[in-house]
N, C-alpha and C. Protein backbone atom coordinates (compact mmCIF):
# COMPACT_ATOMS: atom_id res chain seq x y z
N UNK A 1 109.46 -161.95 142.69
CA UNK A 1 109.87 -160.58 142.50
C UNK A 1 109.39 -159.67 143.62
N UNK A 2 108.21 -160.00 144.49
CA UNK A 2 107.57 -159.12 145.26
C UNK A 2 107.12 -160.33 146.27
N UNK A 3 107.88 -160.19 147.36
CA UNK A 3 106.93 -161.38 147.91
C UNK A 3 105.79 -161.08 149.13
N UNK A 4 105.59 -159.54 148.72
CA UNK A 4 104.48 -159.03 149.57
C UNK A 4 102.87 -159.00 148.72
N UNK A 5 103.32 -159.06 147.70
CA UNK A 5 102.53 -159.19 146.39
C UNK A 5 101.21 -159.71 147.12
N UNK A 6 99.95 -159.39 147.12
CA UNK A 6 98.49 -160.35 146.88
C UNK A 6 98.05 -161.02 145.60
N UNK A 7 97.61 -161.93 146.12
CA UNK A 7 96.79 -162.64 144.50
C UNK A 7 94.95 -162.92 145.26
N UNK A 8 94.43 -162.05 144.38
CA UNK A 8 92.52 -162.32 144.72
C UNK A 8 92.13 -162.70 143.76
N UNK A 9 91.83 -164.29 143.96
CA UNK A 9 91.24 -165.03 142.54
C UNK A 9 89.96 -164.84 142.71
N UNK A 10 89.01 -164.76 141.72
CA UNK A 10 87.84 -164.82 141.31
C UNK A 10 87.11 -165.45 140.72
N UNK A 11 85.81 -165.76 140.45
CA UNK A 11 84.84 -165.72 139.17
C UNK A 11 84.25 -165.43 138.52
N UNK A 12 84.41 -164.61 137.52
CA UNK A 12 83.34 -164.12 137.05
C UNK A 12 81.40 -164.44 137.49
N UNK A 13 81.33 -163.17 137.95
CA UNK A 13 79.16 -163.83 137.67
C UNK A 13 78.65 -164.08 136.78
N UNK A 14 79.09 -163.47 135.68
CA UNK A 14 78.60 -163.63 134.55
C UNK A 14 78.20 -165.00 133.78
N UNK A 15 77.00 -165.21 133.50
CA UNK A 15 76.78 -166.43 133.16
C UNK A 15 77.25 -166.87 131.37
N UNK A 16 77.95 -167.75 131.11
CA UNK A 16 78.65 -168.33 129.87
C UNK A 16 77.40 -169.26 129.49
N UNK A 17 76.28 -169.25 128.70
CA UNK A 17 75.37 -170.00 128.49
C UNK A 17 74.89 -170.16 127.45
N UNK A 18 76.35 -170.18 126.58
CA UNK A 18 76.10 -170.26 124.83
C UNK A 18 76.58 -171.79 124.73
N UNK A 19 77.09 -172.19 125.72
CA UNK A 19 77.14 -173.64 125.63
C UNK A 19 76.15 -174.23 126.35
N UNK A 20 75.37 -173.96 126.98
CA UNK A 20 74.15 -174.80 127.83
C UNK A 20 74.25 -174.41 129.28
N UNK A 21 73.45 -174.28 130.24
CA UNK A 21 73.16 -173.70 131.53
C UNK A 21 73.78 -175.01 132.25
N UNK A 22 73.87 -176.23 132.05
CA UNK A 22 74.52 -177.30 132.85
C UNK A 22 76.09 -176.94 132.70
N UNK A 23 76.85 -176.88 131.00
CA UNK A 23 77.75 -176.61 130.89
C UNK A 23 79.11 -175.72 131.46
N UNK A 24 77.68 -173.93 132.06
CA UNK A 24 78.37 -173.32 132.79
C UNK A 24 78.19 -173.43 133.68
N UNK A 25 77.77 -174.46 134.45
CA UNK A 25 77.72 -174.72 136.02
C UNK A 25 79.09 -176.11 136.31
N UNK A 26 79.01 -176.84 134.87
CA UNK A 26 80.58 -177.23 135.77
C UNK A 26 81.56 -176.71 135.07
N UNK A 27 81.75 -175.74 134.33
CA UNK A 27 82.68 -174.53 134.27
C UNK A 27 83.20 -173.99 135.32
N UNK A 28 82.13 -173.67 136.07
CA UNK A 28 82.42 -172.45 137.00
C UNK A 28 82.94 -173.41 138.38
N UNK A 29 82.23 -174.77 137.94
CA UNK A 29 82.42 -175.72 139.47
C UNK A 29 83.95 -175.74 139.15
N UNK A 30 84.85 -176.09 138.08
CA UNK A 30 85.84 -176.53 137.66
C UNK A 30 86.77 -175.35 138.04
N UNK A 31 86.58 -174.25 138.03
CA UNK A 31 87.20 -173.29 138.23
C UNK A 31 87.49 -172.63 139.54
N UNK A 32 86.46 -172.78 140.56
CA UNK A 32 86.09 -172.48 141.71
C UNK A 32 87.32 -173.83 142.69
N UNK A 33 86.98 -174.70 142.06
CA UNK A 33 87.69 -176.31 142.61
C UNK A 33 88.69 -175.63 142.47
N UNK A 34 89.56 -175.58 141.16
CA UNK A 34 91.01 -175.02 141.26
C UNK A 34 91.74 -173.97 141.70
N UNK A 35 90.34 -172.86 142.12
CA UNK A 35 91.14 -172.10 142.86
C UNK A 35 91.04 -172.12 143.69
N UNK A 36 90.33 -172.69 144.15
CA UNK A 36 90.68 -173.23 145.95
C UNK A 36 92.05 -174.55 146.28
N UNK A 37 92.68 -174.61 145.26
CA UNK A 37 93.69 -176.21 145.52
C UNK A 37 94.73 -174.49 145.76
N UNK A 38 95.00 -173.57 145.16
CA UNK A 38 95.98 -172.56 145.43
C UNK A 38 95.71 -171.96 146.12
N UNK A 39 94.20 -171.39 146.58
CA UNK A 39 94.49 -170.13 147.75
C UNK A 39 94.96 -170.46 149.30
N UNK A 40 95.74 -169.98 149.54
CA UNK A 40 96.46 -169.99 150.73
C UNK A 40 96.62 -168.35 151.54
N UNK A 41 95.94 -168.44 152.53
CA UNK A 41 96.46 -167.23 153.21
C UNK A 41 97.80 -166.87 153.51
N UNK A 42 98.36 -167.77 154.06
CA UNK A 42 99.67 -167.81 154.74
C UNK A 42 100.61 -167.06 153.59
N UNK A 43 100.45 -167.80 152.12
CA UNK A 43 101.23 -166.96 151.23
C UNK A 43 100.28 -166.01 150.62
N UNK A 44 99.81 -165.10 151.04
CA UNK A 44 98.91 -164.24 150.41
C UNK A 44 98.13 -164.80 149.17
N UNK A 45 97.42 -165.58 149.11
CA UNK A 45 96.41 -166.11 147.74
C UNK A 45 95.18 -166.36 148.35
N UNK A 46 94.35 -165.90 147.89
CA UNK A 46 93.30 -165.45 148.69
C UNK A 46 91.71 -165.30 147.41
N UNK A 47 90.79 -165.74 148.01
CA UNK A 47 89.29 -165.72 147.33
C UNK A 47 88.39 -164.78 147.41
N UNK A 48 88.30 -164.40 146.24
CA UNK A 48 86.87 -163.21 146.71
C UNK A 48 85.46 -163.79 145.81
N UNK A 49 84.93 -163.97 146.37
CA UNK A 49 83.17 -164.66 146.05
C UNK A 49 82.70 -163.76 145.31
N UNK A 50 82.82 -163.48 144.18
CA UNK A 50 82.09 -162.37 143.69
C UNK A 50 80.79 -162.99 142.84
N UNK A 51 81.25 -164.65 142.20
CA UNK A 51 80.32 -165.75 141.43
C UNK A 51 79.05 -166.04 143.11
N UNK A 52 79.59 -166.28 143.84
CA UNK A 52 78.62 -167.04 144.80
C UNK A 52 77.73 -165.58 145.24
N UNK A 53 78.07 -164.37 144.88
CA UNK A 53 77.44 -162.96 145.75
C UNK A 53 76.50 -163.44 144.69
N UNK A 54 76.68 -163.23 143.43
CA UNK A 54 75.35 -162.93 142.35
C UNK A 54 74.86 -164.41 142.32
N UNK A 55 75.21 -165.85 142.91
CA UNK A 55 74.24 -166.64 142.48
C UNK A 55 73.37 -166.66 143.83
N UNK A 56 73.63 -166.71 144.88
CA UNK A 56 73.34 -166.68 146.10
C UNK A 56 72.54 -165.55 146.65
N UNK A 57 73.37 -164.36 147.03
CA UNK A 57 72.41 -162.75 147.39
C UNK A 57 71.72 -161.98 146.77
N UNK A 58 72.20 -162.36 145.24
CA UNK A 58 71.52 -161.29 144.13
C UNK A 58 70.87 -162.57 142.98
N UNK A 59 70.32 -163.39 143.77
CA UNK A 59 69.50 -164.45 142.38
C UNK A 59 68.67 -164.24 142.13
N UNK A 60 67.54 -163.05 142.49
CA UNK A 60 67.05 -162.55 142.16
C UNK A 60 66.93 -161.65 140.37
N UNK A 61 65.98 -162.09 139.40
CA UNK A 61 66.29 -161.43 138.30
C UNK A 61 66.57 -160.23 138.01
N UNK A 62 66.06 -159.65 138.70
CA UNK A 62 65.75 -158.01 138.85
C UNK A 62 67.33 -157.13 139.02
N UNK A 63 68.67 -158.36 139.51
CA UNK A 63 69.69 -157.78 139.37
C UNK A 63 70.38 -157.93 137.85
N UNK A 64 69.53 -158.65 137.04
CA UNK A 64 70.41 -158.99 136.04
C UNK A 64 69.97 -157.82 134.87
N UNK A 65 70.56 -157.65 133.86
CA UNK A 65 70.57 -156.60 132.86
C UNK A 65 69.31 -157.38 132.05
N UNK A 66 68.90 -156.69 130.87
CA UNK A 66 67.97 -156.85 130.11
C UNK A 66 68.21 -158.94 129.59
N UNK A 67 69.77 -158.81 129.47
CA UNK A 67 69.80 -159.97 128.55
C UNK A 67 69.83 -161.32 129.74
N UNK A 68 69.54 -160.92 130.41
CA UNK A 68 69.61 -162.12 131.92
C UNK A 68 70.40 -163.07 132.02
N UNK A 69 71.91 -162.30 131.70
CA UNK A 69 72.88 -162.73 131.82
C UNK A 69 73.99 -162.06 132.52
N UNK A 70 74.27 -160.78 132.19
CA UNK A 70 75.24 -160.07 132.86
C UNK A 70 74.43 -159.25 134.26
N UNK A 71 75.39 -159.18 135.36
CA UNK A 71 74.80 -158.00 136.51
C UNK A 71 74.63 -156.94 135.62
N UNK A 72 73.58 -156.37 136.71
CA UNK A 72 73.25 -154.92 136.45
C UNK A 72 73.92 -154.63 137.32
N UNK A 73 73.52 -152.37 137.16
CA UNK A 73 74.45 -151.95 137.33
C UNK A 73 74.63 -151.75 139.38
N UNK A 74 72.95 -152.36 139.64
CA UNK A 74 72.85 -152.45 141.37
C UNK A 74 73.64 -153.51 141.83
N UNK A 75 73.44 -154.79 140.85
CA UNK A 75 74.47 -155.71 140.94
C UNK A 75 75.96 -155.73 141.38
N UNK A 76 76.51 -155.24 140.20
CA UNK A 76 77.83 -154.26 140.40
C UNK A 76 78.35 -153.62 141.26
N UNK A 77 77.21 -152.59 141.77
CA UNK A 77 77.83 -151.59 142.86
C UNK A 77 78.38 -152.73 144.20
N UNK A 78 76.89 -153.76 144.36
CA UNK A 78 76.75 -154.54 145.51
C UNK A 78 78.00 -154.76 145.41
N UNK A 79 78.56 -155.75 144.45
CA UNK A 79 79.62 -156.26 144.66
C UNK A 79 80.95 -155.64 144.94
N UNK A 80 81.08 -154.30 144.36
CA UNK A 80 82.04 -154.20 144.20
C UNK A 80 82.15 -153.12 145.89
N UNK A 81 81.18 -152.81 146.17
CA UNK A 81 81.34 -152.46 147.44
C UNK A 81 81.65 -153.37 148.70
N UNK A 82 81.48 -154.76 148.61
CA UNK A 82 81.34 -155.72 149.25
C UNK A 82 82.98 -156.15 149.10
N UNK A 83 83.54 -156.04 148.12
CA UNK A 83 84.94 -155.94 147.74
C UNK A 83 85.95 -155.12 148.28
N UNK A 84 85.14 -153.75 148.16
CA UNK A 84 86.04 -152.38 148.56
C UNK A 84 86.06 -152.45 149.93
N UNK A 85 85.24 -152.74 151.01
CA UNK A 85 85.03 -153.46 151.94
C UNK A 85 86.12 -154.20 152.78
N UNK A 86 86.43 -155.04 152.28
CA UNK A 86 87.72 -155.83 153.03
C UNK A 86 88.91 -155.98 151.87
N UNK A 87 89.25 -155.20 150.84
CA UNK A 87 90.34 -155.48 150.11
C UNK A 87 90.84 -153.84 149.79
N UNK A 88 90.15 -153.21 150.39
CA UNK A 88 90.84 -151.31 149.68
C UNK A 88 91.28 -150.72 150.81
N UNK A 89 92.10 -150.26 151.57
CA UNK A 89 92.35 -149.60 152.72
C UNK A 89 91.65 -148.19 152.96
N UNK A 90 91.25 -147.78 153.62
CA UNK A 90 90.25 -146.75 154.35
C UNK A 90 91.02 -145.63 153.28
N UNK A 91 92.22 -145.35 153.37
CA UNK A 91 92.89 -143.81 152.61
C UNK A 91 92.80 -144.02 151.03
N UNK A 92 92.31 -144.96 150.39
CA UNK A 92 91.99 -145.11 149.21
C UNK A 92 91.12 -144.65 148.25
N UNK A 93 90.07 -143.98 149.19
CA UNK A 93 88.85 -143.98 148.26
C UNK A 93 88.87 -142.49 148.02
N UNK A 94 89.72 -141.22 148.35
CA UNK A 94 90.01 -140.36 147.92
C UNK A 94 90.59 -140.51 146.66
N UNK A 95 91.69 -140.90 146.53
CA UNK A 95 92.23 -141.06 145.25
C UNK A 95 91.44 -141.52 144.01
N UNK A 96 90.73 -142.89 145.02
CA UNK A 96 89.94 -143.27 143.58
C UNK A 96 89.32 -142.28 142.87
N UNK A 97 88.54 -141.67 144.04
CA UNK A 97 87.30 -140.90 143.26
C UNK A 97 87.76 -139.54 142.63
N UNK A 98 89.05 -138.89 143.10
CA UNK A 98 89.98 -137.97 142.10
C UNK A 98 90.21 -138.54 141.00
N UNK A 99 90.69 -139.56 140.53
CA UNK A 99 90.93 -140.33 139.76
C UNK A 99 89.69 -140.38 138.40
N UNK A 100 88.98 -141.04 139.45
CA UNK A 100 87.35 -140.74 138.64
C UNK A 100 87.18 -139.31 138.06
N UNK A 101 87.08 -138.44 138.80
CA UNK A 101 87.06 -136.96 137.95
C UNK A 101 87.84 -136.53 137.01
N UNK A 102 88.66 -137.29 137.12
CA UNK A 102 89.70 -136.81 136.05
C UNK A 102 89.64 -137.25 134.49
N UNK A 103 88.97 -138.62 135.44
CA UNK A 103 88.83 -139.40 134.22
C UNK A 103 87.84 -139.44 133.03
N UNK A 104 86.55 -138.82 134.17
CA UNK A 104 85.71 -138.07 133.72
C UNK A 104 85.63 -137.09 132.64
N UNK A 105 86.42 -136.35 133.66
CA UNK A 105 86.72 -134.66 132.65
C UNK A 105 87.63 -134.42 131.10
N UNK A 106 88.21 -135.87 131.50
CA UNK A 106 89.01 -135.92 130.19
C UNK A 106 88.38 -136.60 129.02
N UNK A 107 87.30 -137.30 129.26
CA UNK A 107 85.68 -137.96 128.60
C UNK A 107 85.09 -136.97 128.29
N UNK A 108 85.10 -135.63 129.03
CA UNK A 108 84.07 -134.49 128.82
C UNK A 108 84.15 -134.10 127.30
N UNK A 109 82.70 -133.86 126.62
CA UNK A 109 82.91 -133.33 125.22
C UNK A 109 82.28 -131.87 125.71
N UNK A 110 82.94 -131.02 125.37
CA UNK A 110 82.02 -129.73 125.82
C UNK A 110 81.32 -128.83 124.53
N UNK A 111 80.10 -128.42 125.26
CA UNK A 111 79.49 -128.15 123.51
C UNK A 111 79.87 -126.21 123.32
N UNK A 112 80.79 -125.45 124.23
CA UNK A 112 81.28 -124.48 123.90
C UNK A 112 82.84 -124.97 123.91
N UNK A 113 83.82 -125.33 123.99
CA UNK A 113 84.78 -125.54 124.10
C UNK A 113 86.25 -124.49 124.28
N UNK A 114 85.52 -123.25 123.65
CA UNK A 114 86.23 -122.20 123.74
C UNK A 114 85.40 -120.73 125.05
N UNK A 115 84.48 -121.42 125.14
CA UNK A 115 84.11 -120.65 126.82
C UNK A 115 84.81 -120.57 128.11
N UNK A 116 84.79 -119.60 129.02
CA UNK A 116 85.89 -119.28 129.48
C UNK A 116 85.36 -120.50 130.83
N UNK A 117 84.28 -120.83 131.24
CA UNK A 117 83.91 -121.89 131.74
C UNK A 117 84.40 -123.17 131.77
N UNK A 118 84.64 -123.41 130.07
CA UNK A 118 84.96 -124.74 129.79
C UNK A 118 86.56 -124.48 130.17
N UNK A 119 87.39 -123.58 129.68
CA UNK A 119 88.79 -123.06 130.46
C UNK A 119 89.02 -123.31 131.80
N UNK A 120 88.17 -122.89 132.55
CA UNK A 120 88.17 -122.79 133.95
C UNK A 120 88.25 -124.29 134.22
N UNK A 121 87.18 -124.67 133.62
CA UNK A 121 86.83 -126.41 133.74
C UNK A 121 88.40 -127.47 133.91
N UNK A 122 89.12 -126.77 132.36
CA UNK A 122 90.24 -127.46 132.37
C UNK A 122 91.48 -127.24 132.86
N UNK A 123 91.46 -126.11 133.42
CA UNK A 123 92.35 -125.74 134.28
C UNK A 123 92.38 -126.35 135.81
N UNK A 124 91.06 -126.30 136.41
CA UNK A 124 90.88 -127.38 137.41
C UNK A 124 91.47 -128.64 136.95
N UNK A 125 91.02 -129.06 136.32
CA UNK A 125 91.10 -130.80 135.55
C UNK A 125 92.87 -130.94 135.89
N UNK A 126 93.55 -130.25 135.13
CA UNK A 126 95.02 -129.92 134.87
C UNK A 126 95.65 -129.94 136.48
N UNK A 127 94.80 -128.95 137.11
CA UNK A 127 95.42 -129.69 138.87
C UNK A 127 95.20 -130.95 139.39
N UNK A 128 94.36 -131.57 139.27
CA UNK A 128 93.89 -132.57 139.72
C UNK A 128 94.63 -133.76 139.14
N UNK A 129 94.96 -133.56 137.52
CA UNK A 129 95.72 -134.23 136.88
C UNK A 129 96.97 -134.56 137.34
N UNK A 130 97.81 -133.24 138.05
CA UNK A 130 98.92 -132.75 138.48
C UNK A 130 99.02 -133.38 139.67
N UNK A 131 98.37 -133.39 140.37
CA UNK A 131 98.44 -133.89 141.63
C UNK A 131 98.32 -135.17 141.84
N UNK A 132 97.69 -136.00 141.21
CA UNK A 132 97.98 -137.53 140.99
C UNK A 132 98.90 -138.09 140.52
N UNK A 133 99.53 -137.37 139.17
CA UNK A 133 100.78 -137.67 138.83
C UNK A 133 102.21 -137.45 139.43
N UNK A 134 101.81 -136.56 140.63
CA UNK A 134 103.23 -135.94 141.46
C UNK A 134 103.50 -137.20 142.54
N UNK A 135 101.69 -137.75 143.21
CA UNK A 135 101.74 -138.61 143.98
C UNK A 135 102.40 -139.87 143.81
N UNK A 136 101.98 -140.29 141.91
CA UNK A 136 101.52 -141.72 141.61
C UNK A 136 102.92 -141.48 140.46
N UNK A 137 103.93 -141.23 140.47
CA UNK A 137 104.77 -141.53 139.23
C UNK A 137 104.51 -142.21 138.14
N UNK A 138 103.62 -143.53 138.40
CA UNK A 138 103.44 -144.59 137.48
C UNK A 138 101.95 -143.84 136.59
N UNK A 139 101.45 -143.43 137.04
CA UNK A 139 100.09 -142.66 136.89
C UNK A 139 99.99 -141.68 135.36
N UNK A 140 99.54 -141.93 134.26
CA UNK A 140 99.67 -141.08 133.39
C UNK A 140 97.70 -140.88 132.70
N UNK A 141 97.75 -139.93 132.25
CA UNK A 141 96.04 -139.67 131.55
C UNK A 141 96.36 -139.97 130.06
């Protein structure tokens, strides 16, 4: 349908270790194997290490959350900056982070709600809203 389309396979970091710590190591071996029999540059299919960042750069405990299983949230950033990096184009990260505010503001619980502040608040919000949706057709809050 798109044959400009990308595909970025992954692995989760997250460790699966309700079946046994050997178990999710040939899980992840099993999974890693198969997606390497498909990635191909040539047709856009392509790998992003996000399992080898946290077993490898971040094996350290101190990245993992309380339950020493999932990244934390330094974890996270690492990665996902390490991502944004070679897979987001330079004019992207405006939008995102509009995006983010919006997304934000529409999360906002405000504890006057009828202040002319909190008005103001959403009247901004309402442009910002506006302006992503004029850009992004597909784009709805």
């Amino acid at each position: 349908m798109n044959p400009k389309v990308t595909f970025i396979f992954t692995v989760s970091p997250v460790r699966h270790l309700k079946d046994g710590f050997i178990e999710n190591t040939l899980s992840k071996s099993h999974l890693i194997a198969s997606i390497h029999e498909v990635v191909d540059p040539r047709h856009h299919h392509f790998y992003f290490p996000s399992y080898e960042m946290m077993m490898d750069e971040l094996r350290d405990y101190r990245f993992y959350k309380e339950d020493m299983i999932h990244p934390n949230t330094t974890a996270v950033n690492y990665i996902w900056k390490r991502f944004s990096e070679v897979w987001l184009s330079k004019g992207v990260e405006d939008t995102m982070n509009l995006v983010d505010e919006v997304q934000k503001g529409l999360a906002h619980r405000p504890f006057h709600p009828d202040s002319e502040a909190h008005q103001a608040f959403l009247e901004k919000l309402k442009v910002k809203q506006s302006l992503l949706e004029s850009k992004f057709s597909h784009m709805t809050f």
